[in-house]
C-alpha atoms as a PDB file:
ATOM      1  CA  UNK A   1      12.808   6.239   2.386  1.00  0.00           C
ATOM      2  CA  UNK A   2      10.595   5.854  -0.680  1.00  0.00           C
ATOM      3  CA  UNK A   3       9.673   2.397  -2.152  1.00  0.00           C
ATOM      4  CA  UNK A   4       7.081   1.637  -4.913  1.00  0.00           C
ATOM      5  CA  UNK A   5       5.128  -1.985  -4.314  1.00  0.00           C
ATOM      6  CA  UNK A   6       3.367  -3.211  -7.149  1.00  0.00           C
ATOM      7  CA  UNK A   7      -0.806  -3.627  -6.700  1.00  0.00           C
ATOM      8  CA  UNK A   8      -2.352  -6.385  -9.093  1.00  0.00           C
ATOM      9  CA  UNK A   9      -5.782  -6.952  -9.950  1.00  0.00           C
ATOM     10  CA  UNK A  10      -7.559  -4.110  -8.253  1.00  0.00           C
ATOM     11  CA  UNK A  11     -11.580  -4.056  -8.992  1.00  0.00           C
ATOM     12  CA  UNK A  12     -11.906  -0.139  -9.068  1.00  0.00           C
ATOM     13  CA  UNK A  13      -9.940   3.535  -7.875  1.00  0.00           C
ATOM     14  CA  UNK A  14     -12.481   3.604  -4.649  1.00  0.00           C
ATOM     15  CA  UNK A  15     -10.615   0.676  -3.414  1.00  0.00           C
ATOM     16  CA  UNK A  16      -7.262   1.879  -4.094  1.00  0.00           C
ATOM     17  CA  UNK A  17      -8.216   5.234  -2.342  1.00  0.00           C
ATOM     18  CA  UNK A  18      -8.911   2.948   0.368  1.00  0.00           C
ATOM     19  CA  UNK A  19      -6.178   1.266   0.923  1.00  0.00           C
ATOM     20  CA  UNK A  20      -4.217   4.272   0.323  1.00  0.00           C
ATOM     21  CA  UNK A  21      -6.096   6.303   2.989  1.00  0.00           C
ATOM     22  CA  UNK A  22      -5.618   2.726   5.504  1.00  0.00           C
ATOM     23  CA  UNK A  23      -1.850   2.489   4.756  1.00  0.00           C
ATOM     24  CA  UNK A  24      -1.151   6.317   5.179  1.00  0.00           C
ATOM     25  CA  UNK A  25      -2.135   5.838   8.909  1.00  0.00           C
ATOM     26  CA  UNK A  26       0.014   3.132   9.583  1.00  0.00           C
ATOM     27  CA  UNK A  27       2.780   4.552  12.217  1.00  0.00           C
ATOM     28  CA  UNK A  28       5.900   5.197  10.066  1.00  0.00           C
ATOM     29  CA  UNK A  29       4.289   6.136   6.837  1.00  0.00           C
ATOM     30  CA  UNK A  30       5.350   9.614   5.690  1.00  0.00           C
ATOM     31  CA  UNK A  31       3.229   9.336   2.594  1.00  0.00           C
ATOM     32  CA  UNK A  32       1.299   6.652   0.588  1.00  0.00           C
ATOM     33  CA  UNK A  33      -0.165   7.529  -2.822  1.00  0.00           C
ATOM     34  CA  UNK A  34      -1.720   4.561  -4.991  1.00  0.00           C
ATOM     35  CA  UNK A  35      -1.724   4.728  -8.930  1.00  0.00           C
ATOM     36  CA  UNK A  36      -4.872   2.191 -10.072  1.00  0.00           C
ATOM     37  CA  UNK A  37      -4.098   2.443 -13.289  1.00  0.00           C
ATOM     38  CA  UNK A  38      -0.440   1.683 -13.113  1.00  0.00           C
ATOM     39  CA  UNK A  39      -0.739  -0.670 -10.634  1.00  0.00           C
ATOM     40  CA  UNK A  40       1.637   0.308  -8.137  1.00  0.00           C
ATOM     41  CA  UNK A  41       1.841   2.552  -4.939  1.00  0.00           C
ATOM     42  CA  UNK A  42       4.443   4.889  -3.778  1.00  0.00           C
ATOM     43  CA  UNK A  43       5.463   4.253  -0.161  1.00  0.00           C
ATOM     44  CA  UNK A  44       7.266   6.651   2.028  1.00  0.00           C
ATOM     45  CA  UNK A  45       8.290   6.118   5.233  1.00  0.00           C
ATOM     46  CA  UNK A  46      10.609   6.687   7.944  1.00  0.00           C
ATOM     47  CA  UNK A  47      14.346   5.645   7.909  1.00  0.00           C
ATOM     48  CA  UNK A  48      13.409   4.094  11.426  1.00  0.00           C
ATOM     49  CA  UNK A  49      10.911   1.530  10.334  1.00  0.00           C
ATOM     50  CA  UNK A  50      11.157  -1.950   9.723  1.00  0.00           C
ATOM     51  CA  UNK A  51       9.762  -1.970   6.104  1.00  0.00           C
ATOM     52  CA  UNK A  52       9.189  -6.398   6.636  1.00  0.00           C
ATOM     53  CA  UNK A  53       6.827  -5.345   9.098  1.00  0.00           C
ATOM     54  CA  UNK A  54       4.997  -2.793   7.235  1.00  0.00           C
ATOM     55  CA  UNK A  55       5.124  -4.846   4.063  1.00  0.00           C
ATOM     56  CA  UNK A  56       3.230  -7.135   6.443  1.00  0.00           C
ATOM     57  CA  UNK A  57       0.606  -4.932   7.267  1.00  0.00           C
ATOM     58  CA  UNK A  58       0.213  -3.104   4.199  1.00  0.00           C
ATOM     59  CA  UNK A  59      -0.603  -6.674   2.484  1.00  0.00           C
ATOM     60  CA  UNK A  60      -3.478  -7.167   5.505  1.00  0.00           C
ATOM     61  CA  UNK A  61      -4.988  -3.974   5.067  1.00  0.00           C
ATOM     62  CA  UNK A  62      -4.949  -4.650   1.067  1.00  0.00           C
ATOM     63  CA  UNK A  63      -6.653  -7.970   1.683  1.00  0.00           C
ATOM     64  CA  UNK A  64      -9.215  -6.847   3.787  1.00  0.00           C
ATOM     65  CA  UNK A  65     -10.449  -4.051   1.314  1.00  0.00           C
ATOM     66  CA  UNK A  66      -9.705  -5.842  -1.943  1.00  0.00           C
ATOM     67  CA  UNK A  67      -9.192  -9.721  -1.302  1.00  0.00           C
ATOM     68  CA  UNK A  68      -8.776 -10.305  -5.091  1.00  0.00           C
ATOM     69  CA  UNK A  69      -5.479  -7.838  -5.412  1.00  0.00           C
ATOM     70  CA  UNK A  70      -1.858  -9.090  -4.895  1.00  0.00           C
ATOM     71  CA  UNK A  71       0.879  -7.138  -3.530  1.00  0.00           C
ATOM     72  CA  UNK A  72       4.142  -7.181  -4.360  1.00  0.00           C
ATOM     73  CA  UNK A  73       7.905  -5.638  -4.425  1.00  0.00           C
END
């Protein structure tokens, strides 16, 4: 399944690349590509995961490396 989740307020691209290279090791995640400028990141994952839950820790690995950004759907 693909799903894009909107990124506000990130400082810089080396903080996106984090949080993309975090989130693509999350079991379930098929893919994860972040777009700084457009805000948003492009979340593919398995038909078998419970998106809530990854939502969850997506948003926890986003605050850790960027505390400033917001996440959204």
């Amino acid at each position: 399944m693909k799903r894009y989740i909107k990124i506000e307020d990130l400082c810089c691209a080396n903080c996106a690349a984090k949080i993309e290279k975090a989130v693509s090791k999350l079991e379930g995640v098929n893919k994860c590509t972040v777009n700084f400028m457009a805000e948003k990141m492009l979340l593919e994952y398995d038909d078998s995961a419970d998106f809530d839950g990854l939502f969850a820790k997506i948003k926890e690995i986003a605050d850790r490396i960027e505390p400033e950004c917001s996440l959204s759907l």
